[in-house]
N, C-alpha and C. Protein backbone atom coordinates (compact mmCIF):
# COMPACT_ATOMS: atom_id res chain seq x y z
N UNK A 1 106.91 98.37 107.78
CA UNK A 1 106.36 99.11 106.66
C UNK A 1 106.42 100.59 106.98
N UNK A 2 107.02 101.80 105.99
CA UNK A 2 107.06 102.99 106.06
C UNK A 2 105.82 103.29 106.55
N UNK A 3 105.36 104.23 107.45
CA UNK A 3 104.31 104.85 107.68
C UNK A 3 103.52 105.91 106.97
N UNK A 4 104.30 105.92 105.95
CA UNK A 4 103.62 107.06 104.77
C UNK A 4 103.41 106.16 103.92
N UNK A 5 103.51 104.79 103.84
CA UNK A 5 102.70 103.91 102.64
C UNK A 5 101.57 104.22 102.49
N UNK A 6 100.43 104.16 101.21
CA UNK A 6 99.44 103.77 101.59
C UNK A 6 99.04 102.57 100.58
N UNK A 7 97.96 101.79 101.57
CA UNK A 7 97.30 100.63 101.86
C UNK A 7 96.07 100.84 100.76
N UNK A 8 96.28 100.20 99.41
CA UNK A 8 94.78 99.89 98.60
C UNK A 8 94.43 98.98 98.44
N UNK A 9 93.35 98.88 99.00
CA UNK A 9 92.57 97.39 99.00
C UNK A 9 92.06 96.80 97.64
N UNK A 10 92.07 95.21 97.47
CA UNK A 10 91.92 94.89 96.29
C UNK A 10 89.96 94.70 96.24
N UNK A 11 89.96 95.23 95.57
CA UNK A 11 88.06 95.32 94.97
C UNK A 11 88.04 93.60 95.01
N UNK A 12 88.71 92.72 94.97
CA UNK A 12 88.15 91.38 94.70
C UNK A 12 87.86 91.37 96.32
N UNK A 13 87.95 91.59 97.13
CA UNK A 13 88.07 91.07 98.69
C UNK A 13 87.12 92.07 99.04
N UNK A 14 85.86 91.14 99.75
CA UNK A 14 84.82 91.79 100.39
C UNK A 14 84.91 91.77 101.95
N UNK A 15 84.49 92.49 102.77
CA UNK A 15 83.92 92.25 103.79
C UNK A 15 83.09 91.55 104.64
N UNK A 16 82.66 90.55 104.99
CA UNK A 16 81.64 89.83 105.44
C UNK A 16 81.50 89.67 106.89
N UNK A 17 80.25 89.66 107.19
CA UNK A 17 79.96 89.05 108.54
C UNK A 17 79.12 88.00 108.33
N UNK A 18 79.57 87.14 109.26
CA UNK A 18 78.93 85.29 109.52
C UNK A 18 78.94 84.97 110.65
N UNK A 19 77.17 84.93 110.93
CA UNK A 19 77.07 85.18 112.72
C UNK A 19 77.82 86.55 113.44
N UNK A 20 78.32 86.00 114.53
CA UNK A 20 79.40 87.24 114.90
C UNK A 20 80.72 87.21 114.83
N UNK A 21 81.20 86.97 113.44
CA UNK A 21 82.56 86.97 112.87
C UNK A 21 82.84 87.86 111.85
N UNK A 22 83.80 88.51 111.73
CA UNK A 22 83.91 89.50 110.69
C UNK A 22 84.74 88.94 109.34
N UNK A 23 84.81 88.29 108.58
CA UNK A 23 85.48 87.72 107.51
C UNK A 23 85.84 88.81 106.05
N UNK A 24 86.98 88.59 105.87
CA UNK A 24 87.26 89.21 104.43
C UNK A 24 87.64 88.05 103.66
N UNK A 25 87.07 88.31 102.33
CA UNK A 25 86.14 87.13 101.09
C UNK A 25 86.79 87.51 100.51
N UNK A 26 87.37 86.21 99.59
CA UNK A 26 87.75 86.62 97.97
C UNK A 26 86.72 85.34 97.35
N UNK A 27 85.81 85.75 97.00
CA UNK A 27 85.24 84.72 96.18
C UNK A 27 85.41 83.49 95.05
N UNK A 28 86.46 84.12 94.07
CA UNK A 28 86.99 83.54 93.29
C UNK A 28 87.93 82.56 93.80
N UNK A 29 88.99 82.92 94.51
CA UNK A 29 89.69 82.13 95.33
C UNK A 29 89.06 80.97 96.84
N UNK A 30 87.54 81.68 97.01
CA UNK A 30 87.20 80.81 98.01
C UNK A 30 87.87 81.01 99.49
N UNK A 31 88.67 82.01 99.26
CA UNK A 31 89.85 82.60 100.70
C UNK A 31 89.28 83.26 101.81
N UNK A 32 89.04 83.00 102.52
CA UNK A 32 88.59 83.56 103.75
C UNK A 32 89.56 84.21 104.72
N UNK A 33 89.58 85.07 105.01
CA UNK A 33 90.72 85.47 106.44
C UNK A 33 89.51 86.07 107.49
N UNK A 34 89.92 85.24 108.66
CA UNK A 34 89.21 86.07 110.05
C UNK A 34 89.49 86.98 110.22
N UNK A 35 89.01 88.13 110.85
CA UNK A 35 89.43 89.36 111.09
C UNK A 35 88.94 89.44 113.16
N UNK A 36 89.54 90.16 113.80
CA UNK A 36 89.25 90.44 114.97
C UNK A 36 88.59 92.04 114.57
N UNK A 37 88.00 92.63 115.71
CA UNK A 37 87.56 94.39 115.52
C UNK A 37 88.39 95.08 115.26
N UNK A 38 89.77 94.73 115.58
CA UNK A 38 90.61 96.21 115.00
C UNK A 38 91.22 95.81 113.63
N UNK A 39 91.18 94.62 112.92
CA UNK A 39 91.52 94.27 111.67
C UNK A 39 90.40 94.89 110.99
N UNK A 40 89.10 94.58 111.15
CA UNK A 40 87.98 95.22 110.36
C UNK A 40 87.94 96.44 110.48
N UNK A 41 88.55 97.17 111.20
CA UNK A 41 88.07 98.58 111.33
C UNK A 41 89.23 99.50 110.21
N UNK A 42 90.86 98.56 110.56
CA UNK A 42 91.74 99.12 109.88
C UNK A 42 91.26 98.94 107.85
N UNK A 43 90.96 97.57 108.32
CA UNK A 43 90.08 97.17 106.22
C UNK A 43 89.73 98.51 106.14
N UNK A 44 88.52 98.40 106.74
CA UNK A 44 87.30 99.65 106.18
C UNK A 44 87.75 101.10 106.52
N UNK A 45 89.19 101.70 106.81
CA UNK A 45 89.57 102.43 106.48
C UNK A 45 90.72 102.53 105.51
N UNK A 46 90.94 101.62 105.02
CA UNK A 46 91.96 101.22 104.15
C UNK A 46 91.48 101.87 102.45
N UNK A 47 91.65 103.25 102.45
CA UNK A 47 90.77 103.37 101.10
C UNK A 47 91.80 103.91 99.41
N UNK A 48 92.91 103.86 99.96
CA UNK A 48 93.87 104.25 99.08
C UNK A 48 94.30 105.28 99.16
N UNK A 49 94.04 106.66 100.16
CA UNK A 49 94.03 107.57 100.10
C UNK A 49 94.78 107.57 101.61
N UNK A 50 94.26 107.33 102.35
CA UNK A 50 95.30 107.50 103.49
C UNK A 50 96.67 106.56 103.93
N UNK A 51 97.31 107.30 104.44
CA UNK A 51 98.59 106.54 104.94
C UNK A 51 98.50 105.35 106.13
N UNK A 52 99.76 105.15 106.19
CA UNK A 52 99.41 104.07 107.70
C UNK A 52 99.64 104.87 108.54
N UNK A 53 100.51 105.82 109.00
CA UNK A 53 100.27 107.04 110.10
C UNK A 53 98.84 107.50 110.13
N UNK A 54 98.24 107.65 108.85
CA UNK A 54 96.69 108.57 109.17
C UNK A 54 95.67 107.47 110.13
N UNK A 55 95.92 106.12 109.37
CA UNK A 55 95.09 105.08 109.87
C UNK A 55 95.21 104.85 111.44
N UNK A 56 96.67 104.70 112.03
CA UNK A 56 97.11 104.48 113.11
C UNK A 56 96.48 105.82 114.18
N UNK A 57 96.48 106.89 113.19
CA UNK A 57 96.04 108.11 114.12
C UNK A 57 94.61 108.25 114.51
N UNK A 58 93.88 107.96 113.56
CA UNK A 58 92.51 108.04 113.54
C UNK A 58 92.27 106.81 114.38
N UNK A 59 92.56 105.60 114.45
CA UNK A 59 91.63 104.59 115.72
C UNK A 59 92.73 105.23 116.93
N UNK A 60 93.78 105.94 117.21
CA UNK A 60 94.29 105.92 118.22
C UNK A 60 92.95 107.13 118.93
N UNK A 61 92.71 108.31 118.25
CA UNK A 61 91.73 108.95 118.45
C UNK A 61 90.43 107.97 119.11
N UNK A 62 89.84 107.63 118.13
CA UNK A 62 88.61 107.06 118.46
C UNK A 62 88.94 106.02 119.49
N UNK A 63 90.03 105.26 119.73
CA UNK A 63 90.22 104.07 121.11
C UNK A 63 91.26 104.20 121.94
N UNK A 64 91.25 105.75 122.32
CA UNK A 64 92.32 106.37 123.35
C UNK A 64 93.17 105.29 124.37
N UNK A 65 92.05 104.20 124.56
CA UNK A 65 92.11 103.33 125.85
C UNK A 65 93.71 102.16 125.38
N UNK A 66 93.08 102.30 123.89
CA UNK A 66 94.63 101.45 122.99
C UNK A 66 95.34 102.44 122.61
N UNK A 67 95.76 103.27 122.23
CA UNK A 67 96.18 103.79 121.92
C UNK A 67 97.89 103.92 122.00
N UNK A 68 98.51 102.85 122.77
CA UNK A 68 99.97 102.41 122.89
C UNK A 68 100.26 101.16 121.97
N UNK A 69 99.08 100.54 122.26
CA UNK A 69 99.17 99.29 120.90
C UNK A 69 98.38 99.25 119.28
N UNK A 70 98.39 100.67 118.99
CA UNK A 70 97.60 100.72 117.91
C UNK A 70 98.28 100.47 117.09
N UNK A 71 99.63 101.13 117.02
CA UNK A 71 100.24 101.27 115.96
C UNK A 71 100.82 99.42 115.43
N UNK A 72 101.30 98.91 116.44
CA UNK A 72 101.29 97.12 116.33
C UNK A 72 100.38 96.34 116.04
N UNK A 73 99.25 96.87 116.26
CA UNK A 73 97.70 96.02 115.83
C UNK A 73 98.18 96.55 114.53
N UNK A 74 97.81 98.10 113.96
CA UNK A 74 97.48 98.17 112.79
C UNK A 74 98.48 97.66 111.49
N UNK A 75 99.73 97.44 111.51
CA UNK A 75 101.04 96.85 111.11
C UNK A 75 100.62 95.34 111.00
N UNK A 76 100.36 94.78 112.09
CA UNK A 76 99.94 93.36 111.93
C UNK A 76 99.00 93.26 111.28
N UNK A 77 97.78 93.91 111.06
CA UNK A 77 96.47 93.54 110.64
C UNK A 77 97.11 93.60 108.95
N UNK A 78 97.62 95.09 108.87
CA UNK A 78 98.01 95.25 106.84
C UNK A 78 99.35 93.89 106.66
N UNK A 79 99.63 93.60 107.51
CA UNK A 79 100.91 92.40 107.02
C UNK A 79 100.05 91.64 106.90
N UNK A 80 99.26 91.04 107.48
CA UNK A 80 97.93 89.66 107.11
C UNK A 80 97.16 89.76 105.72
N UNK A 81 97.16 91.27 105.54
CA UNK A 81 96.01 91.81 104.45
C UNK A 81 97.13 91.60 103.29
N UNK A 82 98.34 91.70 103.45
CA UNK A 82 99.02 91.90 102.10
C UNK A 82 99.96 90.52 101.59
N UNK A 83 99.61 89.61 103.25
CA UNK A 83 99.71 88.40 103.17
C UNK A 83 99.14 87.52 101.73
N UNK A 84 97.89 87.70 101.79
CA UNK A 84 96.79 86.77 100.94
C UNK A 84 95.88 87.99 100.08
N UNK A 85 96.75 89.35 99.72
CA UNK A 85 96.92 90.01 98.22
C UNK A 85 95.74 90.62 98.29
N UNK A 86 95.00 91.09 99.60
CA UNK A 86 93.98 91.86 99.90
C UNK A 86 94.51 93.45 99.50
N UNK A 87 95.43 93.59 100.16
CA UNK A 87 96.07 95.00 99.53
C UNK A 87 97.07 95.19 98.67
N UNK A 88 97.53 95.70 98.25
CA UNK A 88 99.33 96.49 98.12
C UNK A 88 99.46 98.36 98.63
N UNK A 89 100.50 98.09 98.25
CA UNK A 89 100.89 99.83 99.10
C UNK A 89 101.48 100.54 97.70
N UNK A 90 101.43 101.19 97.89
CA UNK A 90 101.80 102.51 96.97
C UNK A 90 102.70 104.04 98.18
């Protein structure tokens, strides 16, 4: 995926936590997808407004320690998300 896409999340797909699991909900559909910490973190910056370079830049900032595998986490996490129509790109 171009790195100047950006990633808008669909308003039907919520966020959830259950116990200590992070889940994104589509209610209507009943769809659940697991999320690990860097899938939830990429969601909840996923706001329509930034790119996938901005996204990739900003957790590389905040998790210096990843910061060689960010850019592959964050690619994988939006291919899952656009998997089961949580996002599209613009």
């Amino acid at each position: 995926m171009p790195s100047n896409d950006v990633p808008v999340p669909s308003t039907e797909f919520s966020l959830e936590q259950l116990d200590n699991e992070l889940l994104l909900y589509h209610p209507a559909k009943t769809l659940t997808v697991y999320m690990n910490e860097t899938a939830s973190l990429v969601w909840q910056l996923c706001d329509g407004k930034r790119t996938v370079s901005e996204i990739v830049r900003q957790l590389q900032v905040a998790y210096p320690e990843a910061a060689g595998d960010m850019q592959s986490d964050v690619e994988q996490a939006l291919a899952i998300f656009s998997e089961h129509g949580a996002i599209t790109f613009c």
